[in-house]
C-alpha atoms as a PDB file:
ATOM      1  CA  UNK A   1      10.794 -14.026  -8.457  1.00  0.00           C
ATOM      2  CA  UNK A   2       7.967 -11.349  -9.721  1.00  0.00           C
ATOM      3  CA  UNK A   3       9.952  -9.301 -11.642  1.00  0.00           C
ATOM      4  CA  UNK A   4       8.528  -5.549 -11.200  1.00  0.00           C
ATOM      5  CA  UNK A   5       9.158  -4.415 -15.113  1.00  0.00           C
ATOM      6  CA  UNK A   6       7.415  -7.437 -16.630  1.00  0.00           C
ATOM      7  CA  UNK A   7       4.319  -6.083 -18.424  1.00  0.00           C
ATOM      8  CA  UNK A   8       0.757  -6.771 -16.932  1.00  0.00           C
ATOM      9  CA  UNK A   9      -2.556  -6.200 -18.509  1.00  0.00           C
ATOM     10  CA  UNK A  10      -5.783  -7.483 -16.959  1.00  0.00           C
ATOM     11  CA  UNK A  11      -7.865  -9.296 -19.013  1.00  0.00           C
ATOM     12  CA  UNK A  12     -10.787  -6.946 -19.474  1.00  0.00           C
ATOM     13  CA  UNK A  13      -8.037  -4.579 -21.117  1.00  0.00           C
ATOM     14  CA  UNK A  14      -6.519  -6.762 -23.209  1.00  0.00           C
ATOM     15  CA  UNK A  15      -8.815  -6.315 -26.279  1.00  0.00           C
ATOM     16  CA  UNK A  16      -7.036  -3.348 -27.809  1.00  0.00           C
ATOM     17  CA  UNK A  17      -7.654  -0.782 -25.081  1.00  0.00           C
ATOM     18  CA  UNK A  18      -5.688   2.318 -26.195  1.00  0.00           C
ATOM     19  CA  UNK A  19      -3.574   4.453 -24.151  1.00  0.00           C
ATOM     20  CA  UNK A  20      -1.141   3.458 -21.564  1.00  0.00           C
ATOM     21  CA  UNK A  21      -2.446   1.840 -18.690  1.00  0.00           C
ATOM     22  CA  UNK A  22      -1.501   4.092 -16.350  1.00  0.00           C
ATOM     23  CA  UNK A  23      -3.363   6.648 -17.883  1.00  0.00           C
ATOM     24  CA  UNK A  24      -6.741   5.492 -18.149  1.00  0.00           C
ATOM     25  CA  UNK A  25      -9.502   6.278 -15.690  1.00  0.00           C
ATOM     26  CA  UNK A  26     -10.031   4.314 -12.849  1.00  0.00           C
ATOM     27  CA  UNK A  27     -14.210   4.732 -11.636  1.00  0.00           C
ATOM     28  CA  UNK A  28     -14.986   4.209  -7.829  1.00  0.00           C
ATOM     29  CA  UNK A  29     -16.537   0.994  -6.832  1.00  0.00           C
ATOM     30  CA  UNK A  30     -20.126   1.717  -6.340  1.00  0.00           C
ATOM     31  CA  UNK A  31     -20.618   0.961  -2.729  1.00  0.00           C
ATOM     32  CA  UNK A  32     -17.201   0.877  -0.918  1.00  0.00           C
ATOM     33  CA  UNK A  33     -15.190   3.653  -2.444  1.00  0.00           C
ATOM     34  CA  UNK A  34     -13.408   6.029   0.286  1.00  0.00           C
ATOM     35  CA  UNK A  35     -11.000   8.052  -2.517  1.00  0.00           C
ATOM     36  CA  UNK A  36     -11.389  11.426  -1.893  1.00  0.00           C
ATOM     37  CA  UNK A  37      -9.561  12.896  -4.623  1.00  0.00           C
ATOM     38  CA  UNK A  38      -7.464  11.680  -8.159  1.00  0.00           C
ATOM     39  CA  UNK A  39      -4.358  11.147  -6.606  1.00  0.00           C
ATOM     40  CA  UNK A  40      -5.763   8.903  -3.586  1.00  0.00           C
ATOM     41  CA  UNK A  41      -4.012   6.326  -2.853  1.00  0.00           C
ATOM     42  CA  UNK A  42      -6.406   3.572  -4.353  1.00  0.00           C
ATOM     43  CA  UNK A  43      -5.887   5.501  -7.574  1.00  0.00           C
ATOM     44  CA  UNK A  44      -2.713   6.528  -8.382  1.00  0.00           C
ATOM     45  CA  UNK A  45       0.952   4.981  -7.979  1.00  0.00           C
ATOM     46  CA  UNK A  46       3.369   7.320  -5.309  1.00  0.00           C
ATOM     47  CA  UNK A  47       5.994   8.657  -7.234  1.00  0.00           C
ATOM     48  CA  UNK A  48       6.718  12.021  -5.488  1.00  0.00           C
ATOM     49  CA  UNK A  49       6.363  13.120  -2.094  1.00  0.00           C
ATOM     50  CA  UNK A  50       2.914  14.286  -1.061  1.00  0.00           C
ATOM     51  CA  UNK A  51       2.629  17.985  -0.133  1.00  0.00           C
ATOM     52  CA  UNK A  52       3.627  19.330   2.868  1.00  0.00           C
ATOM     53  CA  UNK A  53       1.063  20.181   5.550  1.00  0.00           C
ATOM     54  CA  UNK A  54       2.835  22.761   7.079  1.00  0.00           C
ATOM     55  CA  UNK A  55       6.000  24.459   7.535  1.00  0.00           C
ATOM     56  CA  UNK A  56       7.298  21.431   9.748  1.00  0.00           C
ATOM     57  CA  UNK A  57       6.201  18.475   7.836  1.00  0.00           C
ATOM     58  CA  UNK A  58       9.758  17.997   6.676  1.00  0.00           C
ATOM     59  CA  UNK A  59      10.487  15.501   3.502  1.00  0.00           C
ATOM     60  CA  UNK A  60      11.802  12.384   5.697  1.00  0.00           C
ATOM     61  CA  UNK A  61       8.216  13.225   7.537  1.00  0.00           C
ATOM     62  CA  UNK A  62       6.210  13.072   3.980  1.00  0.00           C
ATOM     63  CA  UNK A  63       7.948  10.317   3.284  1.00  0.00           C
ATOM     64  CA  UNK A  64       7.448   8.054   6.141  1.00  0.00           C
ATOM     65  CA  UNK A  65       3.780   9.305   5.929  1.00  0.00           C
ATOM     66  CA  UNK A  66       3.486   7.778   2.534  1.00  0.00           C
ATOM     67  CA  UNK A  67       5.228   4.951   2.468  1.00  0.00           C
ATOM     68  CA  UNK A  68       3.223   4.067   5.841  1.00  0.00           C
ATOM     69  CA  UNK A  69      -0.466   4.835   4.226  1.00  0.00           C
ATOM     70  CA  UNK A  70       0.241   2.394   1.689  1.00  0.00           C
ATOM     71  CA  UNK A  71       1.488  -0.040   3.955  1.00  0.00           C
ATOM     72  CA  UNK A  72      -1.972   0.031   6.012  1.00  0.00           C
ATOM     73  CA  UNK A  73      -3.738   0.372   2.725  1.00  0.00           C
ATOM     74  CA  UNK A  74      -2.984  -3.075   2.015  1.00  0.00           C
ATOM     75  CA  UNK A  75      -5.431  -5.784   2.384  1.00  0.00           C
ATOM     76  CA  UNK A  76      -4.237  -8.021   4.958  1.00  0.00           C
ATOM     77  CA  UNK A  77      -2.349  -5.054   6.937  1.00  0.00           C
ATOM     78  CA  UNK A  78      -2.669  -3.650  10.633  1.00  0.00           C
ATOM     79  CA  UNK A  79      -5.312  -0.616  10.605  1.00  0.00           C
ATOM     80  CA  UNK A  80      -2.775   1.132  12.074  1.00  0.00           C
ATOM     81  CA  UNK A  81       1.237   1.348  11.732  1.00  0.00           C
ATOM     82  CA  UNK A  82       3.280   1.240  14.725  1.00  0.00           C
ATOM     83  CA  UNK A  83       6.335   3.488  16.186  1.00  0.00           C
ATOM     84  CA  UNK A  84       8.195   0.276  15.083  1.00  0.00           C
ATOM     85  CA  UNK A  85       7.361   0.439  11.484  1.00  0.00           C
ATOM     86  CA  UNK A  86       7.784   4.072  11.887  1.00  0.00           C
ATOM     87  CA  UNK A  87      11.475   3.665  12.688  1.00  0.00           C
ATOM     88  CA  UNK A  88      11.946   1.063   9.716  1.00  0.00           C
ATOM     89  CA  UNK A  89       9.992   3.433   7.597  1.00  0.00           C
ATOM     90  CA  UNK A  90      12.613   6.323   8.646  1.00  0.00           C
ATOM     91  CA  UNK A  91      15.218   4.222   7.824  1.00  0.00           C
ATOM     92  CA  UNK A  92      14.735   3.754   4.349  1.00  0.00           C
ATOM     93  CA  UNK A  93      15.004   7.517   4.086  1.00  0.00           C
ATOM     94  CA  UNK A  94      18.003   7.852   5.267  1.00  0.00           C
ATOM     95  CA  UNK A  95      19.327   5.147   3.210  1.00  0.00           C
ATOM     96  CA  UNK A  96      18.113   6.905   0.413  1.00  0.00           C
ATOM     97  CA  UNK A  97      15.698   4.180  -0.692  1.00  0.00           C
ATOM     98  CA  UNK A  98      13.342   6.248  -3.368  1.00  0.00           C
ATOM     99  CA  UNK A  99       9.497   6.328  -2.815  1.00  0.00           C
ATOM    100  CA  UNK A 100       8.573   4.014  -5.872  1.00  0.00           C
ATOM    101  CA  UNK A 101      11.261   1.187  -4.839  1.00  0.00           C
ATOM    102  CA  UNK A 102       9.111   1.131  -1.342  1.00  0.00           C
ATOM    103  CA  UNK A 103       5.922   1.570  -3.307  1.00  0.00           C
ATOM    104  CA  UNK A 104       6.877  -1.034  -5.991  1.00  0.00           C
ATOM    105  CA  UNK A 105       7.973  -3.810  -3.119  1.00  0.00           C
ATOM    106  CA  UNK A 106       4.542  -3.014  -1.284  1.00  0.00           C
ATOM    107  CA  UNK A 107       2.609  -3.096  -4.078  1.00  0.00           C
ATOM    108  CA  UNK A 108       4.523  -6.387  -5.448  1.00  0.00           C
ATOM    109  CA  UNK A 109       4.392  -8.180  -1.889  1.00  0.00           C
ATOM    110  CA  UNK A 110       0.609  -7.643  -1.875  1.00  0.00           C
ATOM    111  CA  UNK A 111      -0.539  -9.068  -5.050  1.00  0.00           C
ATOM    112  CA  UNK A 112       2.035 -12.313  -4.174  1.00  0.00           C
ATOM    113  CA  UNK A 113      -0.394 -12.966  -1.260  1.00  0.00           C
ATOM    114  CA  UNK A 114      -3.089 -11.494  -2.956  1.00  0.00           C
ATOM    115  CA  UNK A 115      -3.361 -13.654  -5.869  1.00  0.00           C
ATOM    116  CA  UNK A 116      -1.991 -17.064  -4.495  1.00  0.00           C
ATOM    117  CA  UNK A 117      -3.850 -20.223  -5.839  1.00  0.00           C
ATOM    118  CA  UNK A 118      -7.049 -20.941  -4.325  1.00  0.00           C
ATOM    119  CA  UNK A 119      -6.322 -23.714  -2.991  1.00  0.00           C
ATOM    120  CA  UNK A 120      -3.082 -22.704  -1.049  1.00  0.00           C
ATOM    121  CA  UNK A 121      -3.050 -22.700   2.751  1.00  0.00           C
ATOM    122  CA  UNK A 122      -3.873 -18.725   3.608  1.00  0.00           C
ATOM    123  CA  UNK A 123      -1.017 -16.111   5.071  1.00  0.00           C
ATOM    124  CA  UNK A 124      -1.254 -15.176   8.388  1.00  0.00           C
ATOM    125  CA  UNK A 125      -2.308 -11.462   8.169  1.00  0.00           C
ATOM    126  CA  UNK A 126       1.345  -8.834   7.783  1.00  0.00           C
ATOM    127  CA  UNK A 127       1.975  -7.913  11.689  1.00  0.00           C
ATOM    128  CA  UNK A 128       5.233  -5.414  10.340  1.00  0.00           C
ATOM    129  CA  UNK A 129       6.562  -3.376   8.027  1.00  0.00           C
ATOM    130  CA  UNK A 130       9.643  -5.550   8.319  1.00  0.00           C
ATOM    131  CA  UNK A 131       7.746  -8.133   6.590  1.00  0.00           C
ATOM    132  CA  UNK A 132       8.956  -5.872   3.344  1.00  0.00           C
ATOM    133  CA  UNK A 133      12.116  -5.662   3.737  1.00  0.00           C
ATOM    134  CA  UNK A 134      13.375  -8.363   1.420  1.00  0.00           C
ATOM    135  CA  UNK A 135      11.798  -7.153  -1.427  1.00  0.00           C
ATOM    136  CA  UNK A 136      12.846  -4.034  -1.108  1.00  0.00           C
ATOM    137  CA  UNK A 137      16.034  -5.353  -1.529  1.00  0.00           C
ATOM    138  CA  UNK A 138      15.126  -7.443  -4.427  1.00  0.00           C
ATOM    139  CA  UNK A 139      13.607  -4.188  -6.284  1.00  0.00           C
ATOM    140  CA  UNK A 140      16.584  -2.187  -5.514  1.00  0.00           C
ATOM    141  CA  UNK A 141      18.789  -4.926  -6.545  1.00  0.00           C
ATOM    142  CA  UNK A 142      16.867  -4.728 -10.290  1.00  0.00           C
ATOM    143  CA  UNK A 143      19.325  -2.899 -12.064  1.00  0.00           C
ATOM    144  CA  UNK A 144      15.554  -1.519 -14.771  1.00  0.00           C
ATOM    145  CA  UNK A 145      13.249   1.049 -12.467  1.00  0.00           C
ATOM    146  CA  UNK A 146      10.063  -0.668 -11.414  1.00  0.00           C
ATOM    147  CA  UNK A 147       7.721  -0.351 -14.315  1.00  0.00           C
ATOM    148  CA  UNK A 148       4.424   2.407 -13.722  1.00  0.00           C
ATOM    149  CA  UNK A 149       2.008   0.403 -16.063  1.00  0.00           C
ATOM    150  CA  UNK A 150       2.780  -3.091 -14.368  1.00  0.00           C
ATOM    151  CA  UNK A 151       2.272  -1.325 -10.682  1.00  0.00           C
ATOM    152  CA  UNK A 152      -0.945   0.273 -11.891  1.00  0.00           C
ATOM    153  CA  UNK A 153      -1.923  -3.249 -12.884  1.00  0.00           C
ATOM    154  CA  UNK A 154      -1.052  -4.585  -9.529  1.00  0.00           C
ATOM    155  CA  UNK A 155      -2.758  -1.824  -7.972  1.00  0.00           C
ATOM    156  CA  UNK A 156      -6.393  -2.367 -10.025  1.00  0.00           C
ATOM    157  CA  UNK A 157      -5.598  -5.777  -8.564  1.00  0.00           C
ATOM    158  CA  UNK A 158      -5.406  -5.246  -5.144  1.00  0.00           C
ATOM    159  CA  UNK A 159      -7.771  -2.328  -5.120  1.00  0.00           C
ATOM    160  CA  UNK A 160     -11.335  -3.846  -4.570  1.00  0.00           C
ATOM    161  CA  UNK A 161     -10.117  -6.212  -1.408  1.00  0.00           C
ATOM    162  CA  UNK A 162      -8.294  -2.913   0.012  1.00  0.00           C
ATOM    163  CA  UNK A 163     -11.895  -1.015  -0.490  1.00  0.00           C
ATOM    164  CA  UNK A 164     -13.553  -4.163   1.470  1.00  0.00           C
ATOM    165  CA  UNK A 165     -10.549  -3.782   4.079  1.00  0.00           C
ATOM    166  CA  UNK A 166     -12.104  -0.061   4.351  1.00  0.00           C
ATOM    167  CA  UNK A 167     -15.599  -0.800   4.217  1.00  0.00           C
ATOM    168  CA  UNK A 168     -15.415  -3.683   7.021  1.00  0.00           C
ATOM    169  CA  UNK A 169     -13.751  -0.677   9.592  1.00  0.00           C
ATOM    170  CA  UNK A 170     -16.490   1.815   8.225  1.00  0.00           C
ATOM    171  CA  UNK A 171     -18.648  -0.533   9.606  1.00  0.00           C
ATOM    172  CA  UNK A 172     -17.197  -1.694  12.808  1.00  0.00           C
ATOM    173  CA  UNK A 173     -16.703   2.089  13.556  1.00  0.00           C
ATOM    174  CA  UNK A 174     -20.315   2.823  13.166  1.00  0.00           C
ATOM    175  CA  UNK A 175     -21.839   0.387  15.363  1.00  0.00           C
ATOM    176  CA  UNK A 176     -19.460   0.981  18.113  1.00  0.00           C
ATOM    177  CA  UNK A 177     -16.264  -1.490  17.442  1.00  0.00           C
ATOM    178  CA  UNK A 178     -14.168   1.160  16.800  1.00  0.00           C
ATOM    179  CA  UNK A 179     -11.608   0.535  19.627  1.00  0.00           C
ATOM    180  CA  UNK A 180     -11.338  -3.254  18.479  1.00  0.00           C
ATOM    181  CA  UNK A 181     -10.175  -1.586  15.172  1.00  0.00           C
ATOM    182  CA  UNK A 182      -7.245  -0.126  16.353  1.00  0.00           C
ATOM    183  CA  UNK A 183      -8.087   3.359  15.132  1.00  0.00           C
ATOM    184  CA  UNK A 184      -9.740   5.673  12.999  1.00  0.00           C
ATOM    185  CA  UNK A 185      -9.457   4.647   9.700  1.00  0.00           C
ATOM    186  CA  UNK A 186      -9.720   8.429   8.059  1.00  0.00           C
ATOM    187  CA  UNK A 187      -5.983   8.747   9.281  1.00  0.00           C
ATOM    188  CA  UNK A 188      -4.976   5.479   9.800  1.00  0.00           C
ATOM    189  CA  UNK A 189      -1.427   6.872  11.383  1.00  0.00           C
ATOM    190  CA  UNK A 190      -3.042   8.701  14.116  1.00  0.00           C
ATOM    191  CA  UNK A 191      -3.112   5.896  16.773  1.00  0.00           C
ATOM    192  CA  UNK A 192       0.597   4.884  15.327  1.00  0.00           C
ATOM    193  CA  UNK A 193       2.161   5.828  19.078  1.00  0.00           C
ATOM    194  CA  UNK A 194      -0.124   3.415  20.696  1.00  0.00           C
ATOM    195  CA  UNK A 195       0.820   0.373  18.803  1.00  0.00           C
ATOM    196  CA  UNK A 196       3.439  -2.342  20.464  1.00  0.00           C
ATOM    197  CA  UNK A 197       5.617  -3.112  18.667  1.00  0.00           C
ATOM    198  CA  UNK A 198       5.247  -6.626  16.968  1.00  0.00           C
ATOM    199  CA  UNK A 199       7.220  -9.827  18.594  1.00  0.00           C
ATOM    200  CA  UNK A 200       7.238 -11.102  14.992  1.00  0.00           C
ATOM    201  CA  UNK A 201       8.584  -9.697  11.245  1.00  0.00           C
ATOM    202  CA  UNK A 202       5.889 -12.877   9.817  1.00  0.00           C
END
């Protein structure tokens, strides 16, 4: 089992970078970058609730909205979550599951599949955010608090094929594939109502 506190480095940093990982810059790729600001999510780990958008948008609501945009940030995600993953997403809210323990089993789930041996048979693409549910259990089950320099790591990891994820809908959106996306991919939750939900957790 990946253990979430082990320490990570990526190669490129391991000749005596200083500076925690964590907090040292991370540059846009330099043809497929869609961060629009610092704290986007292909740049920064969730720790807190983002801000409220209005006087409504209520903290289970920030959360779900979170934990959900990471979910279809992913690489081999739906464009697009589903009133089903919305319900699971609720769930963990009112379990009192923090934001990093859903951000640390994402994060961990995606580099697993992510980063399997070349010559493995490939995953079938996530069709739910059930599919996480395990290791959520296994990082709340941890008795240490996922580790913020290991996640980063994951998350340089994982970055580039979420930016091709983004740059593959950019371009079925402009030549008029759109609808065979599932959704706009500037708010990926948008079309959320008008997703089935999924016969299958795998």
């Amino acid at each position: 089992m990946d253990d979430p506190t082990r320490p990570c480095r990526l190669p490129q940093e391991a000749g005596g970078a200083s500076g925690r990982l964590r907090d040292q810059p991370l540059l846009p790729l330099p043809s497929a970058s869609f961060a629009r600001s610092l704290d986007s999510l292909s740049t920064a780990i969730q720790t807190i609730l983002p801000a409220a958008r209005s006087d409504r948008d209520t903290p289970q609501r920030r959360f779900v909205r979170a934990v959900l945009a990471r979910y279809v940030w992913l690489p081999d995600t739906p464009v697009v979550a589903s009133r089903y993953d919305r319900r699971l997403a609720s769930s963990l809210f009112e379990r009192g599951v923090e934001l990093l323990v859903v951000e640390a089993a994402l994060l961990l789930v995606g580099a697993r599949r992510a980063l399997r041996e070349p010559w493995l048979t490939p995953l079938p693409q996530v069709r739910s955010f059930a599919y996480y549910q395990p290791t959520i259990a296994e990082v709340l089950d941890n008795p240490r608090p996922p580790d913020l320099d290991y996640l980063t790591c994951l998350l340089r990891r994982l970055r580039p094929l979420a930016e091709l994820k983004l740059a593959r809908l950019r371009h079925r959106e402009r030549h008029g594939n759109s609808q065979a996306a599932g959704g706009s991919i500037d708010d990926p939750l948008d079309a959320a109502s008008s997703v089935p939900r999924p016969r299958s957790t795998r």
